[in-house]
Each structure stands twice: as structure tokens, then as C-alpha cells.
PDB file of N, CA and C in Angstrom:
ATOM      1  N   UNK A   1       6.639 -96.176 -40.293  1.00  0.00           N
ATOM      2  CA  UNK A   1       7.313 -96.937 -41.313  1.00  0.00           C
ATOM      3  C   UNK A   1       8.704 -96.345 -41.537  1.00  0.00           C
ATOM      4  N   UNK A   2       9.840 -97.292 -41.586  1.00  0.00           N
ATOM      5  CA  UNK A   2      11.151 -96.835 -41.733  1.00  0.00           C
ATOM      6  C   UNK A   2      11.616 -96.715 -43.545  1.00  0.00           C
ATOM      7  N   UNK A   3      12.807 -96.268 -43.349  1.00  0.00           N
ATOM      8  CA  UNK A   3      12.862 -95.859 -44.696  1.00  0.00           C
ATOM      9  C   UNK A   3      12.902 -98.085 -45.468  1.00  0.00           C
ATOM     10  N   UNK A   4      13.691 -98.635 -44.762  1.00  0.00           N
ATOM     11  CA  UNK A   4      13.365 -99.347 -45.806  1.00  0.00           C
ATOM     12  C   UNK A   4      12.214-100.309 -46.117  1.00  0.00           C
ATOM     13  N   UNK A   5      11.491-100.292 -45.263  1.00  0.00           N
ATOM     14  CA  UNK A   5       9.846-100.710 -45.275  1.00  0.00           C
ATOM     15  C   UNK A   5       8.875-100.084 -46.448  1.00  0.00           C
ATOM     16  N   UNK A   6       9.315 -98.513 -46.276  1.00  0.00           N
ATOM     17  CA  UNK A   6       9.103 -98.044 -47.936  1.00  0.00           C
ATOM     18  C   UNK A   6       9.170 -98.237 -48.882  1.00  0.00           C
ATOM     19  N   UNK A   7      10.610 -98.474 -48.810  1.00  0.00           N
ATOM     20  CA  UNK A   7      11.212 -99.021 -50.494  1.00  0.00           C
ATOM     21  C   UNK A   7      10.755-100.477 -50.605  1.00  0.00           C
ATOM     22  N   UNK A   8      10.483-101.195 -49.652  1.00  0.00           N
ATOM     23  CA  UNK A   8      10.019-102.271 -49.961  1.00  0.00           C
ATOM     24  C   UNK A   8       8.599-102.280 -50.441  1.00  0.00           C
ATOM     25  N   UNK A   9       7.893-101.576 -49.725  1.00  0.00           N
ATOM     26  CA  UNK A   9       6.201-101.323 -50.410  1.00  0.00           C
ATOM     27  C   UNK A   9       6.394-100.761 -51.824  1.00  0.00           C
ATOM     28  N   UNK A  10       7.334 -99.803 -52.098  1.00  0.00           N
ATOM     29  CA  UNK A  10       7.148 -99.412 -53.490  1.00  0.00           C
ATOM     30  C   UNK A  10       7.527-100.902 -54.617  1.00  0.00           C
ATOM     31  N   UNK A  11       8.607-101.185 -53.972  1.00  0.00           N
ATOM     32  CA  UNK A  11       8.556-102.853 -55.008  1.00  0.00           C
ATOM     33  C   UNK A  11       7.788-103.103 -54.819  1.00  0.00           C
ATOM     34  N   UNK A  12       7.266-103.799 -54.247  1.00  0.00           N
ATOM     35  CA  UNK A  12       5.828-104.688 -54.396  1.00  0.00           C
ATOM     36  C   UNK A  12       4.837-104.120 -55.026  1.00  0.00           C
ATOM     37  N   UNK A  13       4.849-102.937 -55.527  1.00  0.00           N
ATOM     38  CA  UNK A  13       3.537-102.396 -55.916  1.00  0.00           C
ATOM     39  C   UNK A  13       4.253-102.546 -57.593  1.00  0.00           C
ATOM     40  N   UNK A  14       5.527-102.448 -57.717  1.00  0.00           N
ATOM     41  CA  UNK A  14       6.230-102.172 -59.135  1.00  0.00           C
ATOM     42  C   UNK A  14       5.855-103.505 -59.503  1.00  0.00           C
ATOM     43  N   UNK A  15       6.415-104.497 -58.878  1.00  0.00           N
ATOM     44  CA  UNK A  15       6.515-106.091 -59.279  1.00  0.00           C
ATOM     45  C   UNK A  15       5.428-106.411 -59.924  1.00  0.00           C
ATOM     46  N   UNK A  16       4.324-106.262 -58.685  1.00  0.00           N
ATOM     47  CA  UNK A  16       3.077-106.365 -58.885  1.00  0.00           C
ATOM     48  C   UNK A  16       2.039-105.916 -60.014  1.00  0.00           C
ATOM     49  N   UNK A  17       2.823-104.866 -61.024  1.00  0.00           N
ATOM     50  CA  UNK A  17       2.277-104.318 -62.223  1.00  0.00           C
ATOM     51  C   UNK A  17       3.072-105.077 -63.381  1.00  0.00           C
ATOM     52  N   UNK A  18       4.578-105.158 -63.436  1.00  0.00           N
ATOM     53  CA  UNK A  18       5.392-106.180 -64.107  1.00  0.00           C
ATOM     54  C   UNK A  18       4.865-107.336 -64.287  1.00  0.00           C
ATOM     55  N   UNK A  19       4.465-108.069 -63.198  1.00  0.00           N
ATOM     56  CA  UNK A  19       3.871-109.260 -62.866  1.00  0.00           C
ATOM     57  C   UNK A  19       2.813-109.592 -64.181  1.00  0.00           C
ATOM     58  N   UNK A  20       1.902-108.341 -63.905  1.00  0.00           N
ATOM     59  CA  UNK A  20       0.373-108.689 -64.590  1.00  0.00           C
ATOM     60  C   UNK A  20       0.819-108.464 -66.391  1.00  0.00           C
ATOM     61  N   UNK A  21       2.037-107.721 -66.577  1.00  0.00           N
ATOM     62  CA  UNK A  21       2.417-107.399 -68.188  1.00  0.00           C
ATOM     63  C   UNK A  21       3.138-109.125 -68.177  1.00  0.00           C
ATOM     64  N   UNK A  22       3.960-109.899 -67.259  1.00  0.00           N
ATOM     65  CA  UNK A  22       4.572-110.717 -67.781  1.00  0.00           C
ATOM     66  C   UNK A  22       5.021-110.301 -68.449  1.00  0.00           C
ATOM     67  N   UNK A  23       6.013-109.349 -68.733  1.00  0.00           N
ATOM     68  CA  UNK A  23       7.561-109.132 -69.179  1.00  0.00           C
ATOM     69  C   UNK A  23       8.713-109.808 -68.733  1.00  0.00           C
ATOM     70  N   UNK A  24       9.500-109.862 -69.360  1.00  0.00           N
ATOM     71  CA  UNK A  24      11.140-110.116 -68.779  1.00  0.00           C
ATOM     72  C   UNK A  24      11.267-108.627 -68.221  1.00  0.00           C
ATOM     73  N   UNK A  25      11.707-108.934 -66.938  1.00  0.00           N
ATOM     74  CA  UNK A  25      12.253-107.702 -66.243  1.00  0.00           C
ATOM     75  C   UNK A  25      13.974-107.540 -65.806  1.00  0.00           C
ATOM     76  N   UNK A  26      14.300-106.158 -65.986  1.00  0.00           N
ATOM     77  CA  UNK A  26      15.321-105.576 -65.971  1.00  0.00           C
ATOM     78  C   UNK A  26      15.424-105.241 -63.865  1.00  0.00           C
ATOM     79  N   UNK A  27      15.934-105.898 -62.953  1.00  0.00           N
ATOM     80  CA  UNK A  27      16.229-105.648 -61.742  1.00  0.00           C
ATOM     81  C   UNK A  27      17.560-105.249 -61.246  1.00  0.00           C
ATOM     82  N   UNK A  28      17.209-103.541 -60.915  1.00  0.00           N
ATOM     83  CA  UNK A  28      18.369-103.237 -60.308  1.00  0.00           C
ATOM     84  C   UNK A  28      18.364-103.087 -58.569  1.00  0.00           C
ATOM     85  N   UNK A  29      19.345-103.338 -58.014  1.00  0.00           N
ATOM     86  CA  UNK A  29      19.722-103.136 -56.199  1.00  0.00           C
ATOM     87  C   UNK A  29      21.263-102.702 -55.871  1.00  0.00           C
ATOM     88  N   UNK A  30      20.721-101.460 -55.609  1.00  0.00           N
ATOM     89  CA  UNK A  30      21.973-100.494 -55.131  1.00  0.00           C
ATOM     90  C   UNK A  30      22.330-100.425 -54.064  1.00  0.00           C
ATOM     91  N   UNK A  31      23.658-100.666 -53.563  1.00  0.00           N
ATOM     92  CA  UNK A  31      23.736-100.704 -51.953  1.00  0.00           C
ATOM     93  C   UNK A  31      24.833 -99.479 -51.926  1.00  0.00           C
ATOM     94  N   UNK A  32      25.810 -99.182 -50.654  1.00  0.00           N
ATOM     95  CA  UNK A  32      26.414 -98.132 -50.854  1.00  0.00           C
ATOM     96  C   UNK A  32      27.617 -97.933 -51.722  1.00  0.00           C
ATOM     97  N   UNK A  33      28.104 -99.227 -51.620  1.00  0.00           N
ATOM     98  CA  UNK A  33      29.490 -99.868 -52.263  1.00  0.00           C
ATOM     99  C   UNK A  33      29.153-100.342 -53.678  1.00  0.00           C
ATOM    100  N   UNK A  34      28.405-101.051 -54.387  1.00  0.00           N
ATOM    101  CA  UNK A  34      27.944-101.512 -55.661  1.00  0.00           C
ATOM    102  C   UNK A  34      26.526-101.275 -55.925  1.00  0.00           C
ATOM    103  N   UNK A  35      26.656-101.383 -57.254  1.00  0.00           N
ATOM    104  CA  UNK A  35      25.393-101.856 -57.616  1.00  0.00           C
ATOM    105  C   UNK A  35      25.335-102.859 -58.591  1.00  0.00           C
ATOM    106  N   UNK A  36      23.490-103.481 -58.597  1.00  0.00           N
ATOM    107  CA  UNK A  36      23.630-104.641 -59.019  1.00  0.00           C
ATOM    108  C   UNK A  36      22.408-104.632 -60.311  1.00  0.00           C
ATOM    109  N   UNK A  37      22.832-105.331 -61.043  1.00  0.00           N
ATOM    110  CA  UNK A  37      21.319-105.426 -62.181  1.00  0.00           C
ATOM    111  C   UNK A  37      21.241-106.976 -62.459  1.00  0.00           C
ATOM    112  N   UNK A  38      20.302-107.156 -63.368  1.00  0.00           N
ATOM    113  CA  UNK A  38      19.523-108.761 -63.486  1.00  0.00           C
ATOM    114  C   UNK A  38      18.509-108.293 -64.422  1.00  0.00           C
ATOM    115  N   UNK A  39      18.776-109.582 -65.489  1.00  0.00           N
ATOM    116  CA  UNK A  39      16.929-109.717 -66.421  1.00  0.00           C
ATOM    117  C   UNK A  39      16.773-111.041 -66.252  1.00  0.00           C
ATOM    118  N   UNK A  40      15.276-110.807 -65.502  1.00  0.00           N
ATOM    119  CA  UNK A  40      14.716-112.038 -64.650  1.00  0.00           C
ATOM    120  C   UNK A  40      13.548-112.405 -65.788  1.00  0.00           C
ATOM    121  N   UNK A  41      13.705-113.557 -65.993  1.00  0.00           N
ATOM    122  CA  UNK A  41      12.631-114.182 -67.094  1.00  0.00           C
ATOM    123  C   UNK A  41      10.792-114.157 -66.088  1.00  0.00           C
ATOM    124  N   UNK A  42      10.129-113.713 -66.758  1.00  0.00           N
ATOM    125  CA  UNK A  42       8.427-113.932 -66.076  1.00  0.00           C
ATOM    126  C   UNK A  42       8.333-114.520 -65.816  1.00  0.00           C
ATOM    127  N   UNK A  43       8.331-115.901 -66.781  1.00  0.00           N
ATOM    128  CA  UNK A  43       7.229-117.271 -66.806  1.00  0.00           C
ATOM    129  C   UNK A  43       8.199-118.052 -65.640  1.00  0.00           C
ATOM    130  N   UNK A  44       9.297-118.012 -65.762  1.00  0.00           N
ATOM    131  CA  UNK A  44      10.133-118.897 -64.828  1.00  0.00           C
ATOM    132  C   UNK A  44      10.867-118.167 -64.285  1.00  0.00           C
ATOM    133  N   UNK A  45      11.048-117.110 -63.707  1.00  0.00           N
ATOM    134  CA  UNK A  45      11.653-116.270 -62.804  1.00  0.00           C
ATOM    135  C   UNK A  45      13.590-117.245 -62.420  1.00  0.00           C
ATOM    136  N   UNK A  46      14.128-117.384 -63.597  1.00  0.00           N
ATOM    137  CA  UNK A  46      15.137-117.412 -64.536  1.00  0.00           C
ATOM    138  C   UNK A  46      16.105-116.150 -64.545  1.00  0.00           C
ATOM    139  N   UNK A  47      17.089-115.952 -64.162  1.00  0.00           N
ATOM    140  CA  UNK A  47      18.254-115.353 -64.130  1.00  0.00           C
ATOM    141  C   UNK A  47      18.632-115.148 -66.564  1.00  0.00           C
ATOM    142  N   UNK A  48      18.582-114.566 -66.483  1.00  0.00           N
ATOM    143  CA  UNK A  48      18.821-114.463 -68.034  1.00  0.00           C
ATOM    144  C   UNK A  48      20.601-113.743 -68.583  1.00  0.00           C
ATOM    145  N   UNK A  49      20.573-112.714 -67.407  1.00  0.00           N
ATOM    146  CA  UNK A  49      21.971-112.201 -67.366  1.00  0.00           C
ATOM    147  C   UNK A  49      22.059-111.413 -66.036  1.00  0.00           C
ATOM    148  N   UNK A  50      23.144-110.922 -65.712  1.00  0.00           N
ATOM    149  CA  UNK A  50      23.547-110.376 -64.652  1.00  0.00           C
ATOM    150  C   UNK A  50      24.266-109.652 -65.087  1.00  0.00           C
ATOM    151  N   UNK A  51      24.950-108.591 -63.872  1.00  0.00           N
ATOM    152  CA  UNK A  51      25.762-108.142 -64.495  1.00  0.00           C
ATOM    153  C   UNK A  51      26.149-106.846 -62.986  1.00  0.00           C
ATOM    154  N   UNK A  52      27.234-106.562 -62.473  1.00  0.00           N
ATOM    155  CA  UNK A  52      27.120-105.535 -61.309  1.00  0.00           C
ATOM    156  C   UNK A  52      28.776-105.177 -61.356  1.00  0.00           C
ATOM    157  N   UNK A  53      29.061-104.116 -60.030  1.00  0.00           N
ATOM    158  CA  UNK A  53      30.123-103.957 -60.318  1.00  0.00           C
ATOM    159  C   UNK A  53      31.232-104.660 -59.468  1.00  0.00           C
ATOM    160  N   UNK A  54      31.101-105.710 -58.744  1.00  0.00           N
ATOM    161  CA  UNK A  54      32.055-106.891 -58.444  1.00  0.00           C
ATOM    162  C   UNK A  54      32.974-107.502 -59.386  1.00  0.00           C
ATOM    163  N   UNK A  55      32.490-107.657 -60.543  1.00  0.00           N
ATOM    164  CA  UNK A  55      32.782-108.430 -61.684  1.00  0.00           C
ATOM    165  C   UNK A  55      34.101-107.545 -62.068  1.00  0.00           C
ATOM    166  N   UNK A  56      34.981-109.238 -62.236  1.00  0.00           N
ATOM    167  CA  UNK A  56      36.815-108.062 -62.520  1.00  0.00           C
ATOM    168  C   UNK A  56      36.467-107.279 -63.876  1.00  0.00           C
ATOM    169  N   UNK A  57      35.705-107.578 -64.898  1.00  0.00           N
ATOM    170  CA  UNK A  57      35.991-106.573 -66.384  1.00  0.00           C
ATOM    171  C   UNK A  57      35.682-104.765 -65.695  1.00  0.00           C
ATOM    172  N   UNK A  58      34.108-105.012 -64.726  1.00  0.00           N
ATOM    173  CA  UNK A  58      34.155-103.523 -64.203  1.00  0.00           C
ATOM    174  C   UNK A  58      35.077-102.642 -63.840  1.00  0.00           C
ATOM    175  N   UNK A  59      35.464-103.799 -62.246  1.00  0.00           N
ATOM    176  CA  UNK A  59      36.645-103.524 -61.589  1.00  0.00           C
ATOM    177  C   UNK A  59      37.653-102.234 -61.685  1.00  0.00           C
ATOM    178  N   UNK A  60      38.157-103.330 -63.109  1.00  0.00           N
ATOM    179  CA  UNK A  60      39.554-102.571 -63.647  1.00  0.00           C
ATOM    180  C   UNK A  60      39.370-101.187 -64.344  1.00  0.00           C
ATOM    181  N   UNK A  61      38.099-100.932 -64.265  1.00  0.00           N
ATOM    182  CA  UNK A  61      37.795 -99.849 -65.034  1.00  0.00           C
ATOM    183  C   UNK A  61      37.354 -98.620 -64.120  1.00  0.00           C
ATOM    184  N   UNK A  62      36.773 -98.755 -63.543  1.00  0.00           N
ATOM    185  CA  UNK A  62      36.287 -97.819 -61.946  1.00  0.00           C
ATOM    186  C   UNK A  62      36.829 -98.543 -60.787  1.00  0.00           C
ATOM    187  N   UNK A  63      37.394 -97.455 -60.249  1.00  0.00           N
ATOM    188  CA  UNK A  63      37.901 -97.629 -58.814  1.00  0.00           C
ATOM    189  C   UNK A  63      36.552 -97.765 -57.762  1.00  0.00           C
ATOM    190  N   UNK A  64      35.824 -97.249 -57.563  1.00  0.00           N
ATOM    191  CA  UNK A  64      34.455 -96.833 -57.089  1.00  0.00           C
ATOM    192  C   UNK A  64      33.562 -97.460 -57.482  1.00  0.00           C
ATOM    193  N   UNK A  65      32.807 -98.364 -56.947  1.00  0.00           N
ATOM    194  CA  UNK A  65      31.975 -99.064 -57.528  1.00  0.00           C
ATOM    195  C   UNK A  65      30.277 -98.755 -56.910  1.00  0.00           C
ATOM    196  N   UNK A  66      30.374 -97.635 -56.134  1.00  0.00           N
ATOM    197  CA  UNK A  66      29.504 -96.614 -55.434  1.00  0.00           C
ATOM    198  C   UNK A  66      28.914 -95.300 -56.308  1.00  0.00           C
ATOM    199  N   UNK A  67      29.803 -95.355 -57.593  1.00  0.00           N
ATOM    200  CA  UNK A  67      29.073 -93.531 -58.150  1.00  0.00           C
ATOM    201  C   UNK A  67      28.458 -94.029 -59.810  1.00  0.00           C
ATOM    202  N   UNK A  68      28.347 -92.866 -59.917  1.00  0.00           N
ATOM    203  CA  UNK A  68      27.663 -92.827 -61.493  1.00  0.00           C
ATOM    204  C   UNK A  68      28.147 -93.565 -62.551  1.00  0.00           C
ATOM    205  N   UNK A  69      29.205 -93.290 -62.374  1.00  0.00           N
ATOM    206  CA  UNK A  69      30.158 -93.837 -63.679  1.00  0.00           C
ATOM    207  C   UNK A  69      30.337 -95.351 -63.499  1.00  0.00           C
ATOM    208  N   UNK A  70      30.110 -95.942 -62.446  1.00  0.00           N
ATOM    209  CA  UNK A  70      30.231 -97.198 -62.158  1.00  0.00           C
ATOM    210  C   UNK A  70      28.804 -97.944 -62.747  1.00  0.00           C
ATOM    211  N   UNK A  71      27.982 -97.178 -62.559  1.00  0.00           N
ATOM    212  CA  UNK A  71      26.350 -97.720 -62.460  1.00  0.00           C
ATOM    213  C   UNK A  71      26.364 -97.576 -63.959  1.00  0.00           C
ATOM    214  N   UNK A  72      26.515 -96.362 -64.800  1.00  0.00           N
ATOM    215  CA  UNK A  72      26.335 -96.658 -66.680  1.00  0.00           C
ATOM    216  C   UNK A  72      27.429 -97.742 -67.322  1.00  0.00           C
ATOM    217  N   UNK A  73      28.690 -98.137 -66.576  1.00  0.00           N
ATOM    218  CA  UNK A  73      29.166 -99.140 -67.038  1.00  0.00           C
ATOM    219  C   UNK A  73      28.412-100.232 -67.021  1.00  0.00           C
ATOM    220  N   UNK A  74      27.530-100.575 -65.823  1.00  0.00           N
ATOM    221  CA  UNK A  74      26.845-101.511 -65.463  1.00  0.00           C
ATOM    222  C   UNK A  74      25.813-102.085 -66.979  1.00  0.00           C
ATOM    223  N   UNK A  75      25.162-101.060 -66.512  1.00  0.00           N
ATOM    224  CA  UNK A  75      23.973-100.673 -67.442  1.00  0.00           C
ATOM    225  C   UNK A  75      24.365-101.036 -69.035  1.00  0.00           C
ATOM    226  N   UNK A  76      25.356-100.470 -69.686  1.00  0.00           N
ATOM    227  CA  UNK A  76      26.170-100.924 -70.635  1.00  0.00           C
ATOM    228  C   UNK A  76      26.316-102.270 -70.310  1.00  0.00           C
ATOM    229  N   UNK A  77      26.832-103.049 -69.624  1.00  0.00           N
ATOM    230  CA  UNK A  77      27.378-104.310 -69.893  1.00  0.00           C
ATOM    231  C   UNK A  77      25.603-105.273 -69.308  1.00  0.00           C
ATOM    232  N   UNK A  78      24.984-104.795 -68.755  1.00  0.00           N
ATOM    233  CA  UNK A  78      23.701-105.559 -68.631  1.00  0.00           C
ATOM    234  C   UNK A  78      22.891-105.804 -70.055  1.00  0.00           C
ATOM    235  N   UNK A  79      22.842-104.158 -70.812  1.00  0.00           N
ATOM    236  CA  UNK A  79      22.404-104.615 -72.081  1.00  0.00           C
ATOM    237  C   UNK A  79      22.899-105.632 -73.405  1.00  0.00           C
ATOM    238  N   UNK A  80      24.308-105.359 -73.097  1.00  0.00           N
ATOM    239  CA  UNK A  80      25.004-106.263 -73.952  1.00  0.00           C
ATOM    240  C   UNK A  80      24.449-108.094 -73.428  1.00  0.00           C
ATOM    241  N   UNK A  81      25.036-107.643 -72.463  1.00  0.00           N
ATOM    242  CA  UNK A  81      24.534-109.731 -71.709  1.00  0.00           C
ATOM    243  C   UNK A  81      22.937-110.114 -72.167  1.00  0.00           C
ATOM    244  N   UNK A  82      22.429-108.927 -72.148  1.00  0.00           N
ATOM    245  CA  UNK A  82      20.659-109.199 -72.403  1.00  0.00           C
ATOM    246  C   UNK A  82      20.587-109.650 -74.103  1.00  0.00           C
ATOM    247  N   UNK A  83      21.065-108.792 -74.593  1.00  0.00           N
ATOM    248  CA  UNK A  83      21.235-108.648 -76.091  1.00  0.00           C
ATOM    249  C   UNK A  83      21.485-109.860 -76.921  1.00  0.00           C
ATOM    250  N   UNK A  84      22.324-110.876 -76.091  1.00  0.00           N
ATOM    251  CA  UNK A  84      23.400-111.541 -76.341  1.00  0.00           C
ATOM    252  C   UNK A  84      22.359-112.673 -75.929  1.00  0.00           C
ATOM    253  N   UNK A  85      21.625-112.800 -74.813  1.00  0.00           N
ATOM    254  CA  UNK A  85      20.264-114.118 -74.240  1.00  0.00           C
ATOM    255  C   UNK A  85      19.343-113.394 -75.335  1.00  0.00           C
ATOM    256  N   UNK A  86      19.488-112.661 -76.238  1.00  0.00           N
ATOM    257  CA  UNK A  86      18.133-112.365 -77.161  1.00  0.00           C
ATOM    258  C   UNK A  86      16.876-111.821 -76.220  1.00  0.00           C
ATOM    259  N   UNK A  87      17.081-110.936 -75.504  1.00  0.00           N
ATOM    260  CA  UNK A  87      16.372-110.555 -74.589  1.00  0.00           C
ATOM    261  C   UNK A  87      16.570-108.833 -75.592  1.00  0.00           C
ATOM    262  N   UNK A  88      15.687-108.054 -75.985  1.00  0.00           N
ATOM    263  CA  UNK A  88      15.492-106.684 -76.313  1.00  0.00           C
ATOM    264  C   UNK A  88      14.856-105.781 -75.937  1.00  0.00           C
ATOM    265  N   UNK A  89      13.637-106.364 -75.282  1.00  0.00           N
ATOM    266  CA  UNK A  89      12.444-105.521 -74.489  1.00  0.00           C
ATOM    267  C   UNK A  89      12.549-106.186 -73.095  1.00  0.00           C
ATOM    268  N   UNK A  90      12.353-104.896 -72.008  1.00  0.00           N
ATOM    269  CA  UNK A  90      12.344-105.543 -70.838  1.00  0.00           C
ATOM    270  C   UNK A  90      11.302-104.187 -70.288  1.00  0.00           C
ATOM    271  N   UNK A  91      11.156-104.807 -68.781  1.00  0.00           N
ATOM    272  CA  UNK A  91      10.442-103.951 -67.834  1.00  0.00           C
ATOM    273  C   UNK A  91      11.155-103.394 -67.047  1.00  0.00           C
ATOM    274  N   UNK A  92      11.255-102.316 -66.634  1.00  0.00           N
ATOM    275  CA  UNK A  92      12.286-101.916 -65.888  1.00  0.00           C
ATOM    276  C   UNK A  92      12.053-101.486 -64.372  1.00  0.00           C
ATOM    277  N   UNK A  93      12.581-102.506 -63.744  1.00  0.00           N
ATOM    278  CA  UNK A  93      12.051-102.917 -62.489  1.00  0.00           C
ATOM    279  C   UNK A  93      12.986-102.378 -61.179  1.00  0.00           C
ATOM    280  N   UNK A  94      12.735-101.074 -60.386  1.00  0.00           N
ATOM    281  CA  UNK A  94      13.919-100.176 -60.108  1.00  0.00           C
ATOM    282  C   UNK A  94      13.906-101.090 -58.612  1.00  0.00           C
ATOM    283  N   UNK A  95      13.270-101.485 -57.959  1.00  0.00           N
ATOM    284  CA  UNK A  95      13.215-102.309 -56.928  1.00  0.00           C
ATOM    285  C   UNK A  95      13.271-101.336 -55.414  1.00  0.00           C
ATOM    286  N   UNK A  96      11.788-100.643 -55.802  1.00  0.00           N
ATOM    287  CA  UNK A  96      11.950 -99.276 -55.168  1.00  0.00           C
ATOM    288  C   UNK A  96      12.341 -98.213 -54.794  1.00  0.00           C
ATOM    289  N   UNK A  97      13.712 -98.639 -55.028  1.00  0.00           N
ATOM    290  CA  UNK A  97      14.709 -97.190 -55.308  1.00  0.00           C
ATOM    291  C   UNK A  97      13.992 -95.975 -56.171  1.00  0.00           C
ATOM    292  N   UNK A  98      14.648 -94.452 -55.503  1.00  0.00           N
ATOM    293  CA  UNK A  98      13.727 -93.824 -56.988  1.00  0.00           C
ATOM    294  C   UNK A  98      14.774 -93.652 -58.162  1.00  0.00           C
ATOM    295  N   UNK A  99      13.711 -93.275 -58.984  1.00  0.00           N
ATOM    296  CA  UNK A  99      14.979 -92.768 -60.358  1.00  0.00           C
ATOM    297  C   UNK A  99      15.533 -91.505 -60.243  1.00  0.00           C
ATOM    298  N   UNK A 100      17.108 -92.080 -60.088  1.00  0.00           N
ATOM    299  CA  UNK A 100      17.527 -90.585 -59.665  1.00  0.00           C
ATOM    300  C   UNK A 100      19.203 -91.396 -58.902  1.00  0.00           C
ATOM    301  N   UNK A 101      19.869 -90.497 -59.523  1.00  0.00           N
ATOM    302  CA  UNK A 101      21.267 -90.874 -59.325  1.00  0.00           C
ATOM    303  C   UNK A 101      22.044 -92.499 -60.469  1.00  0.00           C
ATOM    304  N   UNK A 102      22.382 -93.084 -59.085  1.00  0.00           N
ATOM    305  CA  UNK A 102      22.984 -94.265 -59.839  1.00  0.00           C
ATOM    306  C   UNK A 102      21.789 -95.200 -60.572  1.00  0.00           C
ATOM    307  N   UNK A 103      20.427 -95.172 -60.326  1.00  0.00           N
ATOM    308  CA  UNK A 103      19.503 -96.142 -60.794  1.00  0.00           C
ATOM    309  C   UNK A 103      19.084 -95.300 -61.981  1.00  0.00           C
ATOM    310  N   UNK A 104      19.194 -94.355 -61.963  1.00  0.00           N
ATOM    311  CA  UNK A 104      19.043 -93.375 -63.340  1.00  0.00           C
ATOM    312  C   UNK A 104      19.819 -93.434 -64.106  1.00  0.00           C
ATOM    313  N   UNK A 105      21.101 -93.385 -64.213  1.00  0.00           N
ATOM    314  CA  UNK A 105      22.458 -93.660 -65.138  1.00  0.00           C
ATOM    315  C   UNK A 105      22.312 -94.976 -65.340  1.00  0.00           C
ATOM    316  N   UNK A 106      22.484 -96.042 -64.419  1.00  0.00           N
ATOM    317  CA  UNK A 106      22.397 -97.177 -64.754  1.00  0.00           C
ATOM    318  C   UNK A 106      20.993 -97.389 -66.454  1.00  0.00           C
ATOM    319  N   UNK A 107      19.610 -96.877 -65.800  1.00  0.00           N
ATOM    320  CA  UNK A 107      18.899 -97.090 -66.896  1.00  0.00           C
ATOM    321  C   UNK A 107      19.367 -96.588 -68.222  1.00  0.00           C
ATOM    322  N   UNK A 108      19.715 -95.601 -67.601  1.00  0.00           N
ATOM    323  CA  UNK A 108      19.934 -94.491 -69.753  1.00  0.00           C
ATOM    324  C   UNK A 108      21.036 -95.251 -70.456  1.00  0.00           C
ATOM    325  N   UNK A 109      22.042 -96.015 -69.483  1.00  0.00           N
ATOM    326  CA  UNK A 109      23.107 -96.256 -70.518  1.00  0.00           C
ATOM    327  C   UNK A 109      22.614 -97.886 -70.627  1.00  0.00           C
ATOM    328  N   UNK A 110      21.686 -98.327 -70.524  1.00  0.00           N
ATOM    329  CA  UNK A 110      21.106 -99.786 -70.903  1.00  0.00           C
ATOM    330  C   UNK A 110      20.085 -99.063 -72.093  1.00  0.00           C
ATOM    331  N   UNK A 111      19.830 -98.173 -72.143  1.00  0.00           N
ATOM    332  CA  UNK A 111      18.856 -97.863 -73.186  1.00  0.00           C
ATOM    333  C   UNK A 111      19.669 -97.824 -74.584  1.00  0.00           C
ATOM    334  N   UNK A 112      20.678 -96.911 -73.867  1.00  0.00           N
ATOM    335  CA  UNK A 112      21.683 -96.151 -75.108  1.00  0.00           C
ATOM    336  C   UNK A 112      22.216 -97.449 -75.844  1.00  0.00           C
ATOM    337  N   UNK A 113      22.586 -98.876 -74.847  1.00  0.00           N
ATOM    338  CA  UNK A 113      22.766 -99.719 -75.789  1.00  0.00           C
ATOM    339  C   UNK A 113      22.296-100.750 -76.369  1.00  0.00           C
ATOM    340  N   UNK A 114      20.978-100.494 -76.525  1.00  0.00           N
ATOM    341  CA  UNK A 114      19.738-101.095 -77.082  1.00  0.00           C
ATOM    342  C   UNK A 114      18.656-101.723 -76.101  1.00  0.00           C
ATOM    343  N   UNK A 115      18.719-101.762 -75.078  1.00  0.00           N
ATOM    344  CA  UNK A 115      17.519-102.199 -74.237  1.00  0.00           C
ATOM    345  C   UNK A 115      16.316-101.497 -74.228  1.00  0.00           C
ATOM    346  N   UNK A 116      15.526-102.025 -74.470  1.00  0.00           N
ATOM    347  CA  UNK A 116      14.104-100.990 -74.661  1.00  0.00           C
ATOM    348  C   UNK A 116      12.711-100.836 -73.462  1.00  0.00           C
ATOM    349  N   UNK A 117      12.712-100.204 -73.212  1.00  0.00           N
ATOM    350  CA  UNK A 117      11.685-100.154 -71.365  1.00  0.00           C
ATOM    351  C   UNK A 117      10.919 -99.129 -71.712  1.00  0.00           C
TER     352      UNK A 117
END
């Protein structure tokens, strides 16, 4: 099994527990250049907000849309967008990635601004 055959089995096993709570879930996907987040509605698997670092408000703010500081901006502006669809509790759905680095910052600074997991 290659590395990303892994990370794919570990989603499926995450989803697959999300699934059975039917939560709104919090989905992040990190590639080398960005990263990306989403709160995906359960019942209708519904886009609720988005939010990554493509988007010009990031942009202008980090040069790098690859490191830490890029990923808690994220995270910050995912909770606000969530906040804002009345979304407060979510599942936090790392999409096999582990926690650790940018999927780790990304979470704490969605916490710090009210998202609850």
C-alpha cells in the first residue's frame, strides 16, 4: 500500500464514524501549495461554506499559501463563514491527513474562533 492509499483508508474509516453521528462536518485537504477547508451539511452533503487559501482576502495577507500561518488564517476565516450559515458545532473531518502541522493550526484557529469539534 502506497502512501496515498493510506490516507485514503484512514478517511474512509473517519467519514464512516461522522457518517453514523450525522454531523455537519468540518473538511480539510492539504496539498503542497494550499490548503483547503469546507462544512459539508450530513443530510444533504451541501457545501455550507468554504473557505482556502486561493481566495484574494487570504492572498494579500500570506505570500505562502503552503505553511502554518496560511492554514490558521484559513481556519479563522472557515469559522467565521460557518458562524455566519449558523453552523457552531461541527465534526472535524481531517480527510486522513494526520493532526500535525498545517491540519493542526488550521483546527485550533477554527476553534479559537468559535467552532466547536
Amino acid at each position: 500500500m502506497d502512501k496515498i492509499e493510506t490516507r485514503l483508508r484512514r478517511a474512509r474509516k473517519t467519514r464512516a464514524r461522522i457518517a453514523e453521528l450525522k454531523m455537519v462536518r468540518l473538511t480539510v485537504h492539504r496539498s503542497n501549495s494550499h490548503i483547503y477547508a469546507q462544512v459539508i451539511d450530513a443530510t444533504s452533503s451541501k457545501v455550507l461554506a468554504s473557505a482556502s487559501t486561493l481566495e484574494a482576502e487570504v492572498r494579500k495577507d500570506v505570500a505562502n499559501g503552503g505553511n502554518v500561518a496560511a492554514a490558521a488564517l484559513v481556519g479563522k476565516r472557515i469559522a467565521e463563514k460557518a458562524k455566519a450559515a449558523g453552523v457552531t458545532t461541527v465534526a472535524f473531518d481531517r480527510s486522513g491527513f494526520h493532526y500535525h502541522g498545517r491540519v493542526k493550526a488550521l483546527a485550533e484557529a477554527a476553534r479559537e474562533a468559535g467552532l466547536e469539534f
